[in-house]
PDB file of N, CA and C in Angstrom:
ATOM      1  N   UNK A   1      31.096  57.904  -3.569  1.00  0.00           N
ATOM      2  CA  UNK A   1      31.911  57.919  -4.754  1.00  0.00           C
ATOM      3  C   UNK A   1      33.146  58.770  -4.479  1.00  0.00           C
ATOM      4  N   UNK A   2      34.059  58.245  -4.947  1.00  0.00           N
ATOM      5  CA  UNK A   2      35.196  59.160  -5.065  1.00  0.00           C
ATOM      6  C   UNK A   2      36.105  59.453  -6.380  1.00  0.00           C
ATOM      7  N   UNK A   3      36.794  60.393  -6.671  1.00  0.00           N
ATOM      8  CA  UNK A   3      37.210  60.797  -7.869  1.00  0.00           C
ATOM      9  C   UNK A   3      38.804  61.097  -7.867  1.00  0.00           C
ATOM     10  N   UNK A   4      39.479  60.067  -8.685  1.00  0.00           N
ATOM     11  CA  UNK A   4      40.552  59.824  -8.227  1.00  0.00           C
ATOM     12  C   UNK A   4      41.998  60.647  -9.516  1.00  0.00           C
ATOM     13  N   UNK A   5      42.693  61.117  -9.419  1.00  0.00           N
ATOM     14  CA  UNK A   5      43.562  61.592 -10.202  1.00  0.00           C
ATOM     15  C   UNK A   5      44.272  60.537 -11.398  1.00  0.00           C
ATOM     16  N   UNK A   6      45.140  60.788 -11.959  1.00  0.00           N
ATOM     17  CA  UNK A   6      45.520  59.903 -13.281  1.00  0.00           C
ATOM     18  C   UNK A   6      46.747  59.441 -12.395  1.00  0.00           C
ATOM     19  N   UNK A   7      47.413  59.426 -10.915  1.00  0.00           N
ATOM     20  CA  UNK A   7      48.313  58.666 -10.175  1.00  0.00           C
ATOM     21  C   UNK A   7      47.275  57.641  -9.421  1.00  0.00           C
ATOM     22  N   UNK A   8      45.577  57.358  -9.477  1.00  0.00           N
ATOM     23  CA  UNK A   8      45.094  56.732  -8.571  1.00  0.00           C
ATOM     24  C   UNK A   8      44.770  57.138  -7.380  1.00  0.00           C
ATOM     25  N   UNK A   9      44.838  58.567  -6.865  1.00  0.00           N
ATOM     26  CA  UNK A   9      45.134  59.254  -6.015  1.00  0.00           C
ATOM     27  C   UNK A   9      43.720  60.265  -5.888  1.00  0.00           C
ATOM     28  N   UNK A  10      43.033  60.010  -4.538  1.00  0.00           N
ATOM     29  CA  UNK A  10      42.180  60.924  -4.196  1.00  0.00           C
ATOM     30  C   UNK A  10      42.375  62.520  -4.344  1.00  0.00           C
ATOM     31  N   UNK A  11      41.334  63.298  -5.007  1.00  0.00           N
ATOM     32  CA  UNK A  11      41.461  64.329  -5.259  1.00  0.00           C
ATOM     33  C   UNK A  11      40.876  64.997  -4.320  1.00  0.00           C
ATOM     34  N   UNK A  12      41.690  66.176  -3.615  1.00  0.00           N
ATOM     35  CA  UNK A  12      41.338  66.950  -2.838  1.00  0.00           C
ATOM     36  C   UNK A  12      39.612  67.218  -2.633  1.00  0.00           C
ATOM     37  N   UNK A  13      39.128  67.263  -1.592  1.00  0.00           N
ATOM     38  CA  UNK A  13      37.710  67.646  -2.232  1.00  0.00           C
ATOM     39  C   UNK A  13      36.532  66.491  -2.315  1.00  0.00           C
ATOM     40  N   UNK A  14      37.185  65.482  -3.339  1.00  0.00           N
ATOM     41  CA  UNK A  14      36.454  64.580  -3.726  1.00  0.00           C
ATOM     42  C   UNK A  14      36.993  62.921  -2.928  1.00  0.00           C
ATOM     43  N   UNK A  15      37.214  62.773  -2.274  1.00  0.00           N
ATOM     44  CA  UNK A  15      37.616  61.784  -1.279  1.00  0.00           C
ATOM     45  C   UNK A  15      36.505  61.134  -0.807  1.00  0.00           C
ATOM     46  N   UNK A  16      36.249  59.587  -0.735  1.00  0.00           N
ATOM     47  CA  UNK A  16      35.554  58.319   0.058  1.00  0.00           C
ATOM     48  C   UNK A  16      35.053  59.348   1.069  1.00  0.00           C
ATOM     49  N   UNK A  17      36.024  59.805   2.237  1.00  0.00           N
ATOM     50  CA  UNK A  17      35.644  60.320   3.548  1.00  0.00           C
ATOM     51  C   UNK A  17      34.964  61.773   3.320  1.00  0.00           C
ATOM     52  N   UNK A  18      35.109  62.280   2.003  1.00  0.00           N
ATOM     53  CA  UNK A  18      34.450  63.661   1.879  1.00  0.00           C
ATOM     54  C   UNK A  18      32.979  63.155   1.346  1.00  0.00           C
ATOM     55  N   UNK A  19      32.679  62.192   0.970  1.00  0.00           N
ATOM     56  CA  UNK A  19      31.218  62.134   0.353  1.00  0.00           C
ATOM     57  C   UNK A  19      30.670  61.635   0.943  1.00  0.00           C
ATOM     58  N   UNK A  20      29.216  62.307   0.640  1.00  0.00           N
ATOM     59  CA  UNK A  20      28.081  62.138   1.499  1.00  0.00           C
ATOM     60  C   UNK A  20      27.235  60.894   0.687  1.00  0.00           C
ATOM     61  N   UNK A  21      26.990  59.855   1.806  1.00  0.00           N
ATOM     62  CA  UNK A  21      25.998  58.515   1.220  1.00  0.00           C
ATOM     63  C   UNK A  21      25.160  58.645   1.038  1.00  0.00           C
ATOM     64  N   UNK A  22      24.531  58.281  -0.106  1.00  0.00           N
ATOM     65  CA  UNK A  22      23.111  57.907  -1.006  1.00  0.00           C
ATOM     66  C   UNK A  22      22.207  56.674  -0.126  1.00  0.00           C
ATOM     67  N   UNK A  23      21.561  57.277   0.741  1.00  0.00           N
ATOM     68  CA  UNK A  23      20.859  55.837   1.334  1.00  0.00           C
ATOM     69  C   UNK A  23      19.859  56.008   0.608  1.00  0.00           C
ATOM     70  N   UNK A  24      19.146  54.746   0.332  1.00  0.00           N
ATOM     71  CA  UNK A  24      18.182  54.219   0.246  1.00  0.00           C
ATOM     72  C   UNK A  24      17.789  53.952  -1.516  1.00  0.00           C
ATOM     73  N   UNK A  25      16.972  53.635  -2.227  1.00  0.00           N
ATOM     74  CA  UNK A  25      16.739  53.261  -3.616  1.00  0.00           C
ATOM     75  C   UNK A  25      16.598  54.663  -4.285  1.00  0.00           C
ATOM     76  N   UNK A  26      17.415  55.183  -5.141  1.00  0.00           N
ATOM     77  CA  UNK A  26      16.790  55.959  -5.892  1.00  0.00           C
ATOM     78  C   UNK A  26      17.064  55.898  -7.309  1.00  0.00           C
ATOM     79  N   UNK A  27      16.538  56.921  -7.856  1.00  0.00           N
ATOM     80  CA  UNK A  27      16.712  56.830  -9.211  1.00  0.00           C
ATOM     81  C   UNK A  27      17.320  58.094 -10.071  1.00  0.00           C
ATOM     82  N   UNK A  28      17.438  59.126  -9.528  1.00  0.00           N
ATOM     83  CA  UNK A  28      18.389  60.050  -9.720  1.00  0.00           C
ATOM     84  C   UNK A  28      18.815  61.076  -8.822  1.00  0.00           C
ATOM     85  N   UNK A  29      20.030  59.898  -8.004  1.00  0.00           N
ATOM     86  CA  UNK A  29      20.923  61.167  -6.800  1.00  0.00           C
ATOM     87  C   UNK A  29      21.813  61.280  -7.065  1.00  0.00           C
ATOM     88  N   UNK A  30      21.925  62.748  -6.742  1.00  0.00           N
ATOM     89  CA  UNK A  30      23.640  63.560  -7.470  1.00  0.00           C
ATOM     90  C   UNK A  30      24.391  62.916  -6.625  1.00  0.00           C
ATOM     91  N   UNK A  31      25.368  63.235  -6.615  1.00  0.00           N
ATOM     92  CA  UNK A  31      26.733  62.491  -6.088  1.00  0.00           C
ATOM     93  C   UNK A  31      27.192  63.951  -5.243  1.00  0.00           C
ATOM     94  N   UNK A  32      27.091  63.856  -3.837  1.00  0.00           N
ATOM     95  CA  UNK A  32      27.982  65.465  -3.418  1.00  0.00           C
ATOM     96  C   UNK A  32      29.074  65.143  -2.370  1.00  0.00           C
ATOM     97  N   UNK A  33      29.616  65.875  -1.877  1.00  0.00           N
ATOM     98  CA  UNK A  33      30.542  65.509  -1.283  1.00  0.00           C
ATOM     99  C   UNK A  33      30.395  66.819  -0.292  1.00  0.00           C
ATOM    100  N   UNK A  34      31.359  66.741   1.062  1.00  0.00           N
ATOM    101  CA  UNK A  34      31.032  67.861   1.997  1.00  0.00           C
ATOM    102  C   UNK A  34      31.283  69.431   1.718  1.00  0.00           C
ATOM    103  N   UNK A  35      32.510  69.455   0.730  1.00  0.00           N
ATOM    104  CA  UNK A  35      32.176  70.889   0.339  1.00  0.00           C
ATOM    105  C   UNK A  35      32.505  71.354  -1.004  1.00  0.00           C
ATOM    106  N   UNK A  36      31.854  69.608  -2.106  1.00  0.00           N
ATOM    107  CA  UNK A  36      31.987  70.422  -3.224  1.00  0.00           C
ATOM    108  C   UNK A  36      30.063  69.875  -3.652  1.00  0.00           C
ATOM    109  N   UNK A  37      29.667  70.108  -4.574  1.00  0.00           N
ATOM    110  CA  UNK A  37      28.482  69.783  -4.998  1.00  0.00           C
ATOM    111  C   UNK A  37      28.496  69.557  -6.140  1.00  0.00           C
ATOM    112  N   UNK A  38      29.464  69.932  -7.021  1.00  0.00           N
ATOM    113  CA  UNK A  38      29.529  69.459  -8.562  1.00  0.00           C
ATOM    114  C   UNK A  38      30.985  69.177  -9.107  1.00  0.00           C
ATOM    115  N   UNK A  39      31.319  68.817 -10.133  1.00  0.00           N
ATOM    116  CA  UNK A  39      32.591  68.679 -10.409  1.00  0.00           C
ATOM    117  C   UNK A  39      32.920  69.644 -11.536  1.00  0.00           C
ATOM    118  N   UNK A  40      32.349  70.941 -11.602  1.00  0.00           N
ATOM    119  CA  UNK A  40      32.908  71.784 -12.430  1.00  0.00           C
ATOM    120  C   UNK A  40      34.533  71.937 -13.011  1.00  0.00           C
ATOM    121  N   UNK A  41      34.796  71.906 -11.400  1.00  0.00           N
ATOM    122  CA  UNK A  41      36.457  72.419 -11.714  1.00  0.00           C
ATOM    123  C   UNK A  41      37.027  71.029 -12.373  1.00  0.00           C
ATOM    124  N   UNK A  42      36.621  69.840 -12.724  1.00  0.00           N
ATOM    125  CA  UNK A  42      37.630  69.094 -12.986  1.00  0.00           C
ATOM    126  C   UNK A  42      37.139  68.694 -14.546  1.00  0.00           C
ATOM    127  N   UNK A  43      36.513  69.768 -15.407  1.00  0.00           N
ATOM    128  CA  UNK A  43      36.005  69.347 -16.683  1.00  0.00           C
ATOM    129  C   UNK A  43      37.054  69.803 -17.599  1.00  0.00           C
ATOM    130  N   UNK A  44      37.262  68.394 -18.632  1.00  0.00           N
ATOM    131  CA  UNK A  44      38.769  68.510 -19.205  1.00  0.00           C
ATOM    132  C   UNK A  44      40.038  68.275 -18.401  1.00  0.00           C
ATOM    133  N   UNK A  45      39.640  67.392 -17.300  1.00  0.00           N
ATOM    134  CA  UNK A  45      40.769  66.527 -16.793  1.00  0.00           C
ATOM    135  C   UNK A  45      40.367  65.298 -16.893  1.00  0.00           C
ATOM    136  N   UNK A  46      41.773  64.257 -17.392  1.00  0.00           N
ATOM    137  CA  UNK A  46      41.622  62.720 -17.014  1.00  0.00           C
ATOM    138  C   UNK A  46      41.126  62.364 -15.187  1.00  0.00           C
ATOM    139  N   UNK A  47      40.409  61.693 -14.794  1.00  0.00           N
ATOM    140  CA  UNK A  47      39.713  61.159 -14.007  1.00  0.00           C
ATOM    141  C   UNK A  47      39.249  59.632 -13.938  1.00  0.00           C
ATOM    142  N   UNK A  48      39.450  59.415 -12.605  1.00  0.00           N
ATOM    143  CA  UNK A  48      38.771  58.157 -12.257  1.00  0.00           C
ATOM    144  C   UNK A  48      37.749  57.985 -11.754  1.00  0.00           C
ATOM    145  N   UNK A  49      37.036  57.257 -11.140  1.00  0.00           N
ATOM    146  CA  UNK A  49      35.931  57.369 -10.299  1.00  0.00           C
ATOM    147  C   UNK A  49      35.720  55.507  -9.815  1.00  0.00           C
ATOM    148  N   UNK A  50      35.882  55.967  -8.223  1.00  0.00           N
ATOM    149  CA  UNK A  50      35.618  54.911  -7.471  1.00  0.00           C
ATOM    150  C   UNK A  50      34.917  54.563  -6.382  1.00  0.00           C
ATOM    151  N   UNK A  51      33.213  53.681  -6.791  1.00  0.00           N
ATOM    152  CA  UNK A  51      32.160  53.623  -6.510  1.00  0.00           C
ATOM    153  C   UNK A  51      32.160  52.411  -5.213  1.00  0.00           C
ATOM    154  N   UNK A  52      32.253  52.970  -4.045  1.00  0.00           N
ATOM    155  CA  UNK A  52      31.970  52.038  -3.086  1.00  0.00           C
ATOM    156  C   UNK A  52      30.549  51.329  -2.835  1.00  0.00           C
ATOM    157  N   UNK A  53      29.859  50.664  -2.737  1.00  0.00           N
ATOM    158  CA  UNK A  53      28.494  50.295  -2.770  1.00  0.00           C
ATOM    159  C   UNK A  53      28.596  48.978  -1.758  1.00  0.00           C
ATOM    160  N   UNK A  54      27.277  48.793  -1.413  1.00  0.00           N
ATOM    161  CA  UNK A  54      26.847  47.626  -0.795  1.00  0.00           C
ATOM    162  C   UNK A  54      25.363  47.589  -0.486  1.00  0.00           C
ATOM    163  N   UNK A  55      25.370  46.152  -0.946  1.00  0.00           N
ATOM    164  CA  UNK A  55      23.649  45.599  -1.333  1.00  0.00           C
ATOM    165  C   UNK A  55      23.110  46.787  -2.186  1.00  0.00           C
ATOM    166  N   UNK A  56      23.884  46.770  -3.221  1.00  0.00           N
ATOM    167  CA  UNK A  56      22.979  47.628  -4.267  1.00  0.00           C
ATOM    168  C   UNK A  56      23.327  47.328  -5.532  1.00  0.00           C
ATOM    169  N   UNK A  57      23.114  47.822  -6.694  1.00  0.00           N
ATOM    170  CA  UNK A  57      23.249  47.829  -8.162  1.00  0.00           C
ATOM    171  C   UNK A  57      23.618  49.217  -8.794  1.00  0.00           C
ATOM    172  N   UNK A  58      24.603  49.512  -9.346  1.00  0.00           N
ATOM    173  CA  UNK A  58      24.601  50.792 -10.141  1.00  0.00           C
ATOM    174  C   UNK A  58      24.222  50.146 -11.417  1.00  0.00           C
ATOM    175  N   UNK A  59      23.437  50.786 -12.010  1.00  0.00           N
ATOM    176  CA  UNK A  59      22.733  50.623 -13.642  1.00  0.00           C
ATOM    177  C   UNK A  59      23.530  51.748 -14.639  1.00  0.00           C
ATOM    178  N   UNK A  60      23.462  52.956 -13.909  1.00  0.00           N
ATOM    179  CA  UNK A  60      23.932  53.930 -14.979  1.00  0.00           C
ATOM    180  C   UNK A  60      24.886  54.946 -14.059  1.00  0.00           C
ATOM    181  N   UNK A  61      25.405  55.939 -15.109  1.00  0.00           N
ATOM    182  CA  UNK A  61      25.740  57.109 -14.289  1.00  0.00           C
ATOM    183  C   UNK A  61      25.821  58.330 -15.187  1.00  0.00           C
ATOM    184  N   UNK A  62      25.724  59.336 -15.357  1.00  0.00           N
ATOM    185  CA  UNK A  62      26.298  60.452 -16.165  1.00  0.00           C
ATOM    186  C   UNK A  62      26.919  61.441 -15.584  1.00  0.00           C
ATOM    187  N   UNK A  63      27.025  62.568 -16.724  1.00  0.00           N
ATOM    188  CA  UNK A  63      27.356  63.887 -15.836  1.00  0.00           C
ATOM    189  C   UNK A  63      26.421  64.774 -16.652  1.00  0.00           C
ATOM    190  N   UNK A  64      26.125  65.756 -15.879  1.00  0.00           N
ATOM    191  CA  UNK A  64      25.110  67.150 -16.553  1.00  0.00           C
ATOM    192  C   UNK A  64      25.492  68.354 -15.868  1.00  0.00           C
ATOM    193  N   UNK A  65      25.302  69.580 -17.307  1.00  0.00           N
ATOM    194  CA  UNK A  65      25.423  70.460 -16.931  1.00  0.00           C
ATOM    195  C   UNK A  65      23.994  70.866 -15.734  1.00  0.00           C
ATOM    196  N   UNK A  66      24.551  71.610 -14.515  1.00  0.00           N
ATOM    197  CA  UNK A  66      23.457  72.013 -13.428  1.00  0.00           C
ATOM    198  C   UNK A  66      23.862  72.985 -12.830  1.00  0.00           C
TER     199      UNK A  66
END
């Protein structure tokens, strides 16, 4: 996953090449990336989010406080 600014634009941090892949079936994996683990800093900013996948299904997604 990646998390993209209100220009469409990868956010430092949160970049395709910074996140770490979800292999295999699950049913609740956080989303991390190499050196962030949550998205604290970006609560109360406009955001995108762009979900690369293959041979899979996203059903849901949220966010939680952790």
């Amino acid at each position: 996953m990646e998390i993209l600014d209100e220009g469409n634009l990868p956010i430092p941090g949160y970049s395709l090449a910074e996140s770490i892949n979800i292999d295999r079936n699950q049913i609740a994996a956080p989303v991390r990336w190499t050196n962030r683990h949550d998205v604290a800093e970006l609560v109360n900013r406009p955001v995108r989010l762009h979900v690369k996948m293959r041979a899979c299904k996203l059903y849901a997604f949220q966010f939680v406080e952790g």
